[in-house]
C-alpha atoms as a PDB file:
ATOM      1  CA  UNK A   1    -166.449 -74.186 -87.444  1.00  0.00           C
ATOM      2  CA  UNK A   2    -164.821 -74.711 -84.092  1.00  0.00           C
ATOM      3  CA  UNK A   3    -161.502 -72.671 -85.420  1.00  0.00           C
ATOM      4  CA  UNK A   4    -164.026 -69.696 -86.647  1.00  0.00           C
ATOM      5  CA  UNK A   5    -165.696 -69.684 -83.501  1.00  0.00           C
ATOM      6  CA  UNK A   6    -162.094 -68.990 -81.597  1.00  0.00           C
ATOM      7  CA  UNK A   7    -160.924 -66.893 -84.060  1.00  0.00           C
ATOM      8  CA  UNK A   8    -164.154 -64.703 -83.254  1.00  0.00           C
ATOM      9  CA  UNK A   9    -163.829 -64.913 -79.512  1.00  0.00           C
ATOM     10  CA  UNK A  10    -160.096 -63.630 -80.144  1.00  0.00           C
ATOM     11  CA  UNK A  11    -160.904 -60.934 -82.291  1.00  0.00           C
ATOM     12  CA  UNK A  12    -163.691 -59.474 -80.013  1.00  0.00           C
ATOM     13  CA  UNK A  13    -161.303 -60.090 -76.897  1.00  0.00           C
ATOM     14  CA  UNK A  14    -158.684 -57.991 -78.991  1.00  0.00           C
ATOM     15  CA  UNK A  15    -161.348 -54.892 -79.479  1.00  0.00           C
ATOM     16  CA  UNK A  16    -162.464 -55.493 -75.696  1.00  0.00           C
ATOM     17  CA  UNK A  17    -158.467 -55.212 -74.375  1.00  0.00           C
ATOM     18  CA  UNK A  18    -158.351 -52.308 -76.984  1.00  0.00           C
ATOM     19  CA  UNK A  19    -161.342 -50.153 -75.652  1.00  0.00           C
ATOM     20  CA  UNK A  20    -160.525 -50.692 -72.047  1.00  0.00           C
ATOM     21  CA  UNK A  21    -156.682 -49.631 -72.738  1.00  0.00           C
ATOM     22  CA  UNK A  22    -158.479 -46.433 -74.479  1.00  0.00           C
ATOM     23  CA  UNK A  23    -160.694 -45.412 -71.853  1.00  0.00           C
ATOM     24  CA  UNK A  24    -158.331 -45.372 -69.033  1.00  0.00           C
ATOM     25  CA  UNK A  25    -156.236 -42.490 -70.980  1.00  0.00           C
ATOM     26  CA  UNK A  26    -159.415 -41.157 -72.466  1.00  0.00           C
ATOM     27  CA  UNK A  27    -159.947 -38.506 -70.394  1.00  0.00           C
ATOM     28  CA  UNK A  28    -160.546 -35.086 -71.547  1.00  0.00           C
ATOM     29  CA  UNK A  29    -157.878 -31.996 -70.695  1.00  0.00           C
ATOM     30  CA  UNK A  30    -160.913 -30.187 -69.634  1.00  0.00           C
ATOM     31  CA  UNK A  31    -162.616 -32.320 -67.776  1.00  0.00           C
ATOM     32  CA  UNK A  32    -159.233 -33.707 -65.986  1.00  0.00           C
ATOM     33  CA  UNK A  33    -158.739 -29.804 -65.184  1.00  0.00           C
ATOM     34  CA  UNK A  34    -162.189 -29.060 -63.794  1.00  0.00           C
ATOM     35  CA  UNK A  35    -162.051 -32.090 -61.490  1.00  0.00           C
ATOM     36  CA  UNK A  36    -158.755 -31.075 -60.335  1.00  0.00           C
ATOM     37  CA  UNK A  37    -160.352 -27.893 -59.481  1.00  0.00           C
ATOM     38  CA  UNK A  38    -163.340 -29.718 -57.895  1.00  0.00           C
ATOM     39  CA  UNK A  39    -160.488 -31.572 -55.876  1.00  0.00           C
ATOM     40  CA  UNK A  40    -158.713 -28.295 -54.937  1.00  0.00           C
ATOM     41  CA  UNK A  41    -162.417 -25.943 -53.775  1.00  0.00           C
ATOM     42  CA  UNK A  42    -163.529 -29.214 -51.219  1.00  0.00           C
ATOM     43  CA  UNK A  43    -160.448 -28.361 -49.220  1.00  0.00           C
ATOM     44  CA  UNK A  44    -161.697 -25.046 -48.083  1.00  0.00           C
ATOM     45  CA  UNK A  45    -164.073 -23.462 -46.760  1.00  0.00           C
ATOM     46  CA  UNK A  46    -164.412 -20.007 -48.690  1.00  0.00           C
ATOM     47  CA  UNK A  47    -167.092 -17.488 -47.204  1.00  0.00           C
ATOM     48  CA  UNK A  48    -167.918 -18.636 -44.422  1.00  0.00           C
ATOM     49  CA  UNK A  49    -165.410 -19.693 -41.317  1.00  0.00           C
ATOM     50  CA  UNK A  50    -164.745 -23.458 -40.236  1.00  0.00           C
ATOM     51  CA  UNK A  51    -164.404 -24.929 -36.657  1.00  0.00           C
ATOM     52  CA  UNK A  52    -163.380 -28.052 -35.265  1.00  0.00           C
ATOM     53  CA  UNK A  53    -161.614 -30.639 -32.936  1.00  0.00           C
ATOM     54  CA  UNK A  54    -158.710 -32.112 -33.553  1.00  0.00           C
ATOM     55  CA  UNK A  55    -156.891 -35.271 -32.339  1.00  0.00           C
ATOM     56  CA  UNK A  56    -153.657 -35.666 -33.831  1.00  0.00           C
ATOM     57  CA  UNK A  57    -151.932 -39.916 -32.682  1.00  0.00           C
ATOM     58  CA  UNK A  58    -149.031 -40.122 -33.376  1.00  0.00           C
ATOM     59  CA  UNK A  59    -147.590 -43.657 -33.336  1.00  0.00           C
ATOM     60  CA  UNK A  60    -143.599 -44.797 -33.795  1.00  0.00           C
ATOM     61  CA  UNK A  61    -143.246 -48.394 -34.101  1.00  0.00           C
ATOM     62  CA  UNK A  62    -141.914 -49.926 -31.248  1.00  0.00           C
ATOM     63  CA  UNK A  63    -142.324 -46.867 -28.915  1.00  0.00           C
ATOM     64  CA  UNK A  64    -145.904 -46.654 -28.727  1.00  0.00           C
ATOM     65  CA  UNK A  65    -148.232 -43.535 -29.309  1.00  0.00           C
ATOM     66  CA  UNK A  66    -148.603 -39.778 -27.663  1.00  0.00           C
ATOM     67  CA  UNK A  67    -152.015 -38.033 -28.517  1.00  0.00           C
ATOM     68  CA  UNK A  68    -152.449 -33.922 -28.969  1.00  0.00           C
ATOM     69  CA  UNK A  69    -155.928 -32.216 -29.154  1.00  0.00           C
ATOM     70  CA  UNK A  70    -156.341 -28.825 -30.480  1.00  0.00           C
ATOM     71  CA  UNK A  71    -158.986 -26.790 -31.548  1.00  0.00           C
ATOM     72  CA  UNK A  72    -158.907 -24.932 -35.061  1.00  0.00           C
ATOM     73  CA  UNK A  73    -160.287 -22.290 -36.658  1.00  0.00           C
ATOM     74  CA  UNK A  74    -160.254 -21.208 -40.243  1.00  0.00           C
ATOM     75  CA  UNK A  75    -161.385 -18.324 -42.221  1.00  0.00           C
ATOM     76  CA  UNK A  76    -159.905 -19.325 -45.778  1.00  0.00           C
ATOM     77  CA  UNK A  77    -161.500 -16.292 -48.105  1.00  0.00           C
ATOM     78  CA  UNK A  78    -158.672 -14.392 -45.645  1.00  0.00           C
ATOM     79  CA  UNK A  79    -155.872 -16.809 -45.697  1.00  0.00           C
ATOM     80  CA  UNK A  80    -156.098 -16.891 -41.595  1.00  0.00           C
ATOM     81  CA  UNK A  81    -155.969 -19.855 -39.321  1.00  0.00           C
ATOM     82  CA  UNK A  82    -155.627 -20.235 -35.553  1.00  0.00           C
ATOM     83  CA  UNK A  83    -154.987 -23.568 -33.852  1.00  0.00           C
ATOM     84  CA  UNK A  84    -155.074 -23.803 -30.029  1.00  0.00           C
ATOM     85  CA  UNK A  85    -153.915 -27.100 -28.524  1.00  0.00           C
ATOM     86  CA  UNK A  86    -155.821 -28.025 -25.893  1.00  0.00           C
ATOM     87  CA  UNK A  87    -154.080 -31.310 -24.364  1.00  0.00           C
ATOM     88  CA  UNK A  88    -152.327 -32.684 -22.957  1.00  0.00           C
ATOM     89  CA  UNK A  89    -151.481 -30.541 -20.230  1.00  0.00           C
ATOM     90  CA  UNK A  90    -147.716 -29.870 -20.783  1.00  0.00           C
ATOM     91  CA  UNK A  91    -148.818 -28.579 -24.125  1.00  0.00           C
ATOM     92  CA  UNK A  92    -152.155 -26.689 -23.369  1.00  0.00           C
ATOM     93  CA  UNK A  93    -152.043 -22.582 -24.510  1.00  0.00           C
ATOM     94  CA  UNK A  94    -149.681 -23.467 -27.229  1.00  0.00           C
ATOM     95  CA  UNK A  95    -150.938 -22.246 -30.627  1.00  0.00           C
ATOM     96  CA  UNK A  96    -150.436 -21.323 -34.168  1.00  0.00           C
ATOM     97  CA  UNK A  97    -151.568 -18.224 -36.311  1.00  0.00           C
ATOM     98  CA  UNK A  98    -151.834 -17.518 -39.417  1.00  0.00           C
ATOM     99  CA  UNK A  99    -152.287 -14.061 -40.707  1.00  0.00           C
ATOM    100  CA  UNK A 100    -150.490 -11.538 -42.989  1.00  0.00           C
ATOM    101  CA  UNK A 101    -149.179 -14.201 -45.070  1.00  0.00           C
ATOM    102  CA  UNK A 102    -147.002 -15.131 -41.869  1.00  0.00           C
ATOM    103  CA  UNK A 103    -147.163 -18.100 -39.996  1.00  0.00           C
ATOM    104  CA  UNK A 104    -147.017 -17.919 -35.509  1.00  0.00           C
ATOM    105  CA  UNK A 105    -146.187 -20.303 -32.827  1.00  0.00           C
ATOM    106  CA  UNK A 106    -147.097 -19.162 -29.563  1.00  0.00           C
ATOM    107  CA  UNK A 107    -145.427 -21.177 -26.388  1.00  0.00           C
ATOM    108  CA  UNK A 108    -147.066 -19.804 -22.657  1.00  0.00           C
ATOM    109  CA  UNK A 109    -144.256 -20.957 -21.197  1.00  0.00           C
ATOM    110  CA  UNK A 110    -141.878 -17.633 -22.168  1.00  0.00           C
ATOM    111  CA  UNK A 111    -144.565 -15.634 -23.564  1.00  0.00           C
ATOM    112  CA  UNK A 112    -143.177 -15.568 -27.046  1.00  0.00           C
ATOM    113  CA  UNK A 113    -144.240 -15.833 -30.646  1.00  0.00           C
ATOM    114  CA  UNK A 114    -141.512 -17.671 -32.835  1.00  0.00           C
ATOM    115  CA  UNK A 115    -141.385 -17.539 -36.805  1.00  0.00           C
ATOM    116  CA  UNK A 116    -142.620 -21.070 -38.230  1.00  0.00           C
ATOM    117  CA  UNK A 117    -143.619 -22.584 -41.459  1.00  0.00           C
ATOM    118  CA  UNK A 118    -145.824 -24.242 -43.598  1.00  0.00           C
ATOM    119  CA  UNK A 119    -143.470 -26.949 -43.732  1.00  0.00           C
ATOM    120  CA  UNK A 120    -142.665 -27.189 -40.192  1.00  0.00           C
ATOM    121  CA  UNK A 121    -143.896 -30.633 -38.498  1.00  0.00           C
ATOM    122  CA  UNK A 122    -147.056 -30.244 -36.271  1.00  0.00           C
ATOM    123  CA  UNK A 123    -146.207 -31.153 -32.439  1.00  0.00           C
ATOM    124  CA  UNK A 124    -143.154 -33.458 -33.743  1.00  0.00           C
ATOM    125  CA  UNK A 125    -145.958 -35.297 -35.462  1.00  0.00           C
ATOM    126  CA  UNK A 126    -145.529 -36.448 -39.550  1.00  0.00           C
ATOM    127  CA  UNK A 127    -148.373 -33.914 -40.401  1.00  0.00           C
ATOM    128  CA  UNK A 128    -146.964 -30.432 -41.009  1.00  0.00           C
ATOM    129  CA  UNK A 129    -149.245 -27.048 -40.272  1.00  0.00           C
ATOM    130  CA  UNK A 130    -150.073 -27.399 -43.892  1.00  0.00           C
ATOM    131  CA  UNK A 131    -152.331 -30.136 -43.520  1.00  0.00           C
ATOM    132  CA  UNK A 132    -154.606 -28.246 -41.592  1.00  0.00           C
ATOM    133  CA  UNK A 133    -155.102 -25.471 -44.552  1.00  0.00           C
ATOM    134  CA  UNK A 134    -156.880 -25.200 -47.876  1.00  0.00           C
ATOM    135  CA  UNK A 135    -154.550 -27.619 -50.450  1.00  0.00           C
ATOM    136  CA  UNK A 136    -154.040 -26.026 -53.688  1.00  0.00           C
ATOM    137  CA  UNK A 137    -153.402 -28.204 -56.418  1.00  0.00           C
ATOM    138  CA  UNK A 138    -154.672 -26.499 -59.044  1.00  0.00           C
ATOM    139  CA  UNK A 139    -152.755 -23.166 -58.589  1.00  0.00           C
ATOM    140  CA  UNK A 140    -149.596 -24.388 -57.636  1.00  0.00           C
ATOM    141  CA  UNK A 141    -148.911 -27.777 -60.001  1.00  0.00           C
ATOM    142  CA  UNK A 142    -149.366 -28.731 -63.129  1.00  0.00           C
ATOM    143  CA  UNK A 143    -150.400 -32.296 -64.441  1.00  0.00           C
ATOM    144  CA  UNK A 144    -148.436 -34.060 -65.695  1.00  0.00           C
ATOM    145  CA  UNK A 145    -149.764 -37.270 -66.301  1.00  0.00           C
ATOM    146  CA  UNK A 146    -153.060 -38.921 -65.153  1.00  0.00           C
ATOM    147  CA  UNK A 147    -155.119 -42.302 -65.764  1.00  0.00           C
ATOM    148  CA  UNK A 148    -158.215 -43.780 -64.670  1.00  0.00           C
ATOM    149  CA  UNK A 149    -157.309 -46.350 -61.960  1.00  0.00           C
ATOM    150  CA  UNK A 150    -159.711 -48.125 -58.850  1.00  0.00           C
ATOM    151  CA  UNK A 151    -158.852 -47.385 -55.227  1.00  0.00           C
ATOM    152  CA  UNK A 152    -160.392 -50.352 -53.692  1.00  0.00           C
ATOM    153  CA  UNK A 153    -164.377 -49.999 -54.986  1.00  0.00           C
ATOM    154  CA  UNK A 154    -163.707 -46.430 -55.930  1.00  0.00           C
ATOM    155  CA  UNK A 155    -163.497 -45.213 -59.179  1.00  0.00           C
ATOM    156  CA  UNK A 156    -160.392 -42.418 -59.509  1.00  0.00           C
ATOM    157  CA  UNK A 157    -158.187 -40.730 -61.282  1.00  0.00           C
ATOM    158  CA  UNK A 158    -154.918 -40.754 -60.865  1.00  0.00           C
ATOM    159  CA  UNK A 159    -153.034 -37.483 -61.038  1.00  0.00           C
ATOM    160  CA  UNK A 160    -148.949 -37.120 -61.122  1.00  0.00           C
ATOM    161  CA  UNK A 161    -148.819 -33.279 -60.411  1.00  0.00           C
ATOM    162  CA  UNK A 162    -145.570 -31.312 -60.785  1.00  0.00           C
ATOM    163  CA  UNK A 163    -144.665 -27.771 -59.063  1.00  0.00           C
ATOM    164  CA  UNK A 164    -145.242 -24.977 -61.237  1.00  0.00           C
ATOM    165  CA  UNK A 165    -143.758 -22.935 -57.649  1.00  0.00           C
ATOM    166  CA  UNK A 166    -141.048 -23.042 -55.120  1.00  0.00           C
ATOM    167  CA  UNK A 167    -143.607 -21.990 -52.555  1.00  0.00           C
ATOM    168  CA  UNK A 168    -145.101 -26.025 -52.272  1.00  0.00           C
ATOM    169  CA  UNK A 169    -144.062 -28.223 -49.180  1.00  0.00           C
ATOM    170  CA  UNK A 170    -143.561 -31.184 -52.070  1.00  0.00           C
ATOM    171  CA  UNK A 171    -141.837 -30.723 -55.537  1.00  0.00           C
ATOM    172  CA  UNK A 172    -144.048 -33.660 -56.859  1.00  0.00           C
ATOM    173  CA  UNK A 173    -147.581 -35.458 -55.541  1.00  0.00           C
ATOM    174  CA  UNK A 174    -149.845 -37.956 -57.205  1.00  0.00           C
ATOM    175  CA  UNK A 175    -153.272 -37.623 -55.976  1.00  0.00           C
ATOM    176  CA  UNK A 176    -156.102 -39.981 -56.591  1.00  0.00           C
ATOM    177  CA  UNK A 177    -159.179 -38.184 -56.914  1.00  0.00           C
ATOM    178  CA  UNK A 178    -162.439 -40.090 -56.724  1.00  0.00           C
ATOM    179  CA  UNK A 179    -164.535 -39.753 -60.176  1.00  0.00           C
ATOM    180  CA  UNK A 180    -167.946 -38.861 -58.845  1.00  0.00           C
ATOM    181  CA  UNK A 181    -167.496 -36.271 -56.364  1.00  0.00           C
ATOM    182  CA  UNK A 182    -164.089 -35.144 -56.763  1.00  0.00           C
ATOM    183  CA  UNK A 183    -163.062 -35.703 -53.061  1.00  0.00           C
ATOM    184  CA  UNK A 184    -158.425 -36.741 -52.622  1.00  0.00           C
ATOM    185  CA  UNK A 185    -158.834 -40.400 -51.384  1.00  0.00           C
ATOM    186  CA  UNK A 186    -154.918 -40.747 -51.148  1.00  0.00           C
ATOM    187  CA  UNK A 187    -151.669 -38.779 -51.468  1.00  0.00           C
ATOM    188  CA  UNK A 188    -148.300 -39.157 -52.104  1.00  0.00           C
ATOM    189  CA  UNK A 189    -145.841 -36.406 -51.606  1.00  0.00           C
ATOM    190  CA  UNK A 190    -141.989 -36.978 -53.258  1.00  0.00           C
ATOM    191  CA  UNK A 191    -138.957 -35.114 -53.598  1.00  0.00           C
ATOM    192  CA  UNK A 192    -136.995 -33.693 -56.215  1.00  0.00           C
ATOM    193  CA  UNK A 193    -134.687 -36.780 -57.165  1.00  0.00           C
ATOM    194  CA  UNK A 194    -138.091 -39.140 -57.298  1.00  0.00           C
ATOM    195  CA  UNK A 195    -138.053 -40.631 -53.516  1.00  0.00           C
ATOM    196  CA  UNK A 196    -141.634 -41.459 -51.917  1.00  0.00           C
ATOM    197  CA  UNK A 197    -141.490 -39.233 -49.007  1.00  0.00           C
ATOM    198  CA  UNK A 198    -145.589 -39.526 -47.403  1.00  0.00           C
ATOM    199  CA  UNK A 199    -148.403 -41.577 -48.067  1.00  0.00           C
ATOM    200  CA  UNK A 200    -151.672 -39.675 -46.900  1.00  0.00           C
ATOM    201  CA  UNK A 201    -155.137 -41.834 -46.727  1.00  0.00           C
ATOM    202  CA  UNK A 202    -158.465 -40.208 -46.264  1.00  0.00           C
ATOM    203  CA  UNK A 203    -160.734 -43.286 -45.936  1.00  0.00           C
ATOM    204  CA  UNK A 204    -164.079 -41.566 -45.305  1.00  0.00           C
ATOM    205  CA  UNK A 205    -165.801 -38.089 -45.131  1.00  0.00           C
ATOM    206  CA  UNK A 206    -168.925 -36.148 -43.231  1.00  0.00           C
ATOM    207  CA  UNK A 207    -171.280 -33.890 -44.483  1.00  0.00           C
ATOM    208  CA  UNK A 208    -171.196 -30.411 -42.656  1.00  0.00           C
ATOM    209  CA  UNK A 209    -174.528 -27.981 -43.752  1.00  0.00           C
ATOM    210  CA  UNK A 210    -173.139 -24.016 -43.527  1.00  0.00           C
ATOM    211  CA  UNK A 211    -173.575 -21.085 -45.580  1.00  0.00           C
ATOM    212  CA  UNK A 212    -176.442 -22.442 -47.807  1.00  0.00           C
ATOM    213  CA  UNK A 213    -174.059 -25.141 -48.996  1.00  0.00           C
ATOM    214  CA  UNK A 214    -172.737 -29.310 -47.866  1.00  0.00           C
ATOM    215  CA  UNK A 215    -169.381 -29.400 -47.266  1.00  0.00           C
ATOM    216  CA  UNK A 216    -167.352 -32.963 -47.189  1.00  0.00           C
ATOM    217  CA  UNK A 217    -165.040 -32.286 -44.291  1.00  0.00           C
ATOM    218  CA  UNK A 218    -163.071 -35.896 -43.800  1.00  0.00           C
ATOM    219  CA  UNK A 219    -163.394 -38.143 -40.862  1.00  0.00           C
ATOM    220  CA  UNK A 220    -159.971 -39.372 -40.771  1.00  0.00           C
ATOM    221  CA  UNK A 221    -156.874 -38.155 -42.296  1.00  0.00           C
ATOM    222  CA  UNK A 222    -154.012 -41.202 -41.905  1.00  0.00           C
ATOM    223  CA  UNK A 223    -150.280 -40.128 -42.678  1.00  0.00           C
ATOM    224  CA  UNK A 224    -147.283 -42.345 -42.952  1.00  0.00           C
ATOM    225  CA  UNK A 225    -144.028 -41.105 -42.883  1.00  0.00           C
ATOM    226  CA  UNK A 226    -142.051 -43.461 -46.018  1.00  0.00           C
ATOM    227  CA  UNK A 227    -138.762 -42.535 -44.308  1.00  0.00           C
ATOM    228  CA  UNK A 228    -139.119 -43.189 -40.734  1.00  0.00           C
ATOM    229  CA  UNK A 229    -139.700 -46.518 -39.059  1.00  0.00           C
ATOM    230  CA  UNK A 230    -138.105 -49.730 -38.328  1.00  0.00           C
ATOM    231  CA  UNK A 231    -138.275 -53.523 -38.434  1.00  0.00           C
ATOM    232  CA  UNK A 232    -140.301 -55.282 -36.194  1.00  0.00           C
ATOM    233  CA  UNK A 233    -140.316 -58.932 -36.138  1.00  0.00           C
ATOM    234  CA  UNK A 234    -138.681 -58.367 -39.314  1.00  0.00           C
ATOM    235  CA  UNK A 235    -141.615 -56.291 -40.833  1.00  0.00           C
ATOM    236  CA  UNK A 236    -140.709 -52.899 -41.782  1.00  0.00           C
ATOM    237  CA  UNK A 237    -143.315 -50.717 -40.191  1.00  0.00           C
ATOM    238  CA  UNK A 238    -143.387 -46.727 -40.407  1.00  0.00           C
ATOM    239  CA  UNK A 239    -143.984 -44.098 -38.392  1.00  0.00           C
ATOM    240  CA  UNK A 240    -148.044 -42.574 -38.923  1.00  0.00           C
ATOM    241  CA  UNK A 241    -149.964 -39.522 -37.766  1.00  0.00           C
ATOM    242  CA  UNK A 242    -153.896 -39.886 -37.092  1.00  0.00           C
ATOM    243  CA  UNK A 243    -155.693 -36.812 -37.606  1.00  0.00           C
ATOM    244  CA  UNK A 244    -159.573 -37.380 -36.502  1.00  0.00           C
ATOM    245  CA  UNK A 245    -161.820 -34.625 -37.173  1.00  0.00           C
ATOM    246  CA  UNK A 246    -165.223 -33.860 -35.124  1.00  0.00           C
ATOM    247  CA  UNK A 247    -167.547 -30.796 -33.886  1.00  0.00           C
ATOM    248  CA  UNK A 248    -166.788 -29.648 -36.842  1.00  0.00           C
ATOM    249  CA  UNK A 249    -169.099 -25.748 -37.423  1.00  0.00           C
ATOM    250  CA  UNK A 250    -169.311 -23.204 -40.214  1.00  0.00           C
ATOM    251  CA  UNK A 251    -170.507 -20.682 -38.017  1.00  0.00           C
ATOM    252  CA  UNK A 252    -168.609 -16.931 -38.044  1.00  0.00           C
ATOM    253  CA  UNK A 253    -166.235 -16.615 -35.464  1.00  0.00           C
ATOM    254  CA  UNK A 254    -165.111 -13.144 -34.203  1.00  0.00           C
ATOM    255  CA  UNK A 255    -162.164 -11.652 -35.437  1.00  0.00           C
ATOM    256  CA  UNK A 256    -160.203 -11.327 -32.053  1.00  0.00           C
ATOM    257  CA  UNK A 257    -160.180 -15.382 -33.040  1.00  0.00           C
ATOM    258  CA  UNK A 258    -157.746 -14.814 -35.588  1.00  0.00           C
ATOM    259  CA  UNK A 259    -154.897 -12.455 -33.543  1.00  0.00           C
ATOM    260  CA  UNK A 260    -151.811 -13.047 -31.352  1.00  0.00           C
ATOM    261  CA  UNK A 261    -153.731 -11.218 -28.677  1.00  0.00           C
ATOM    262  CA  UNK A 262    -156.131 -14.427 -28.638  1.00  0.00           C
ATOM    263  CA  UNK A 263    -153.712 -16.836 -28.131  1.00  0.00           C
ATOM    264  CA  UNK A 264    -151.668 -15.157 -25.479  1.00  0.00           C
ATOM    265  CA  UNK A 265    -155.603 -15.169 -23.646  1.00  0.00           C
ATOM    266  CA  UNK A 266    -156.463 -18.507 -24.595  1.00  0.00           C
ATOM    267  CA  UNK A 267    -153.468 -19.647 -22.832  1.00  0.00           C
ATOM    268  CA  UNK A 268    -154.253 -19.085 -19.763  1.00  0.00           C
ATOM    269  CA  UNK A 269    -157.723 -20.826 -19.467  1.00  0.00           C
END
């Protein structure tokens, strides 16, 4: 009786192990697609314009931190952004544009607009101008392999995505996507030959009402650079870049906002 009772209890742990192996690579193309997509739309902020403040920390081990403030604006349905840095002091008028498909930086000091890039590095931080634009995962990478997988208490799925363009800052990300509402949690961004180059954290988000819609704008956007830092007490500890996001506004913003004739105004305030 006793050898029938085990023998049941190791069958049914058998179907158990079997079900749960199923259901984390159970999920639909369709439905892996759509939440992709889901993923991909909460990153902008299409018909209507988007406002905030910035503060960018910056912090290399061992050196302590330097802070930058700027002020952004977005209108995403016309690929244009503006970002006006605000402090601290050496660095207030600087700016950024982006219009025409080309990307600005704007320095008071000689009165000149210089080419730059998506991929440049924001301020000598570890976030390049990028991160402060609509993300498109959907568009530009294909997936290549995903599971259901827990980030802490939240339920994900975990997406390896793989360029389908040359025109991405990484040629491979994974991207854990949270089930329910289809907000990125975390990021990694790697290189060709396989090499971890960022880990991106987005602990929490806020609710911003606009244009008959809630967005989910995120409170903090945490970036470690996987290549730059050093040991400390003989911990290895990295260098990371603290974006914090507040006043954040969906209200329409003139268009003067989004010209070099702006910035080379806004500089001198």
């Amino acid at each position: 009786m006793k050898h029938t009772l085990n023998l049941k209890k190791t069958v049914f742990s058998l179907i158990l192990a079997s079900i749960f192996s199923f259901s984390s690579f159970a999920i639909p193309d369709n439905v892996a697609s759509a939440l992709l997509q889901k993923a991909e739309d909460s990153t902008a902020f299409y018909g209507t314009d988007f406002t905030a403040s910035y503060e960018v920390v910056q912090q290399r081990p061992g050196e302590g931190t330097s802070k930058t403030n700027a002020t952004i604006y977005r209108r995403d349905n016309e690929a244009k952004w503006t970002i006006l840095i605000t402090a601290p002091l050496k660095d207030k008028g600087k700016g950024y544009l982006q219009t025409d498909n080309n990307i600005w930086f704007y320095d008071p000091a000689d009165r000149r607009f210089t080419f730059s890039s998506s991929k440049d590095k924001f301020q000598g931080t570890n976030a390049n101008t990028s991160d402060f634009a609509p993300q498109h995962y959907k568009r530009d990478y294909s997936i290549e392999s995903l599971e259901e997988v827990k980030l802490g208490k939240l339920e994900c799925v975990l997406y390896t995505l793989k360029a389908n363009t040359k025109n991405v800052d990484y040629p491979t990300i994974k991207l854990w996507v949270t089930v329910d509402d289809g907000l990125v949690r975390k990021k990694e961004d790697y290189s060709l030959s396989g090499q971890k180059l960022r880990t991106t954290a987005i602990p929490s988000y806020q609710k911003v009402e606009g244009n008959g819609k809630v967005y989910q704008i995120p409170v903090r956007m945490v970036i470690q650079d996987n290549l730059k830092g050093k040991k400390i007490s003989g911990k290895m500890q990295y260098e990371s870049t603290t974006i914090s996001i507040s006043n954040a506004t969906l209200e329409k913003q003139d268009d003067a906002v989004y010209t070099k004739p702006y910035l080379e105004l806004m500089s001198g305030k």
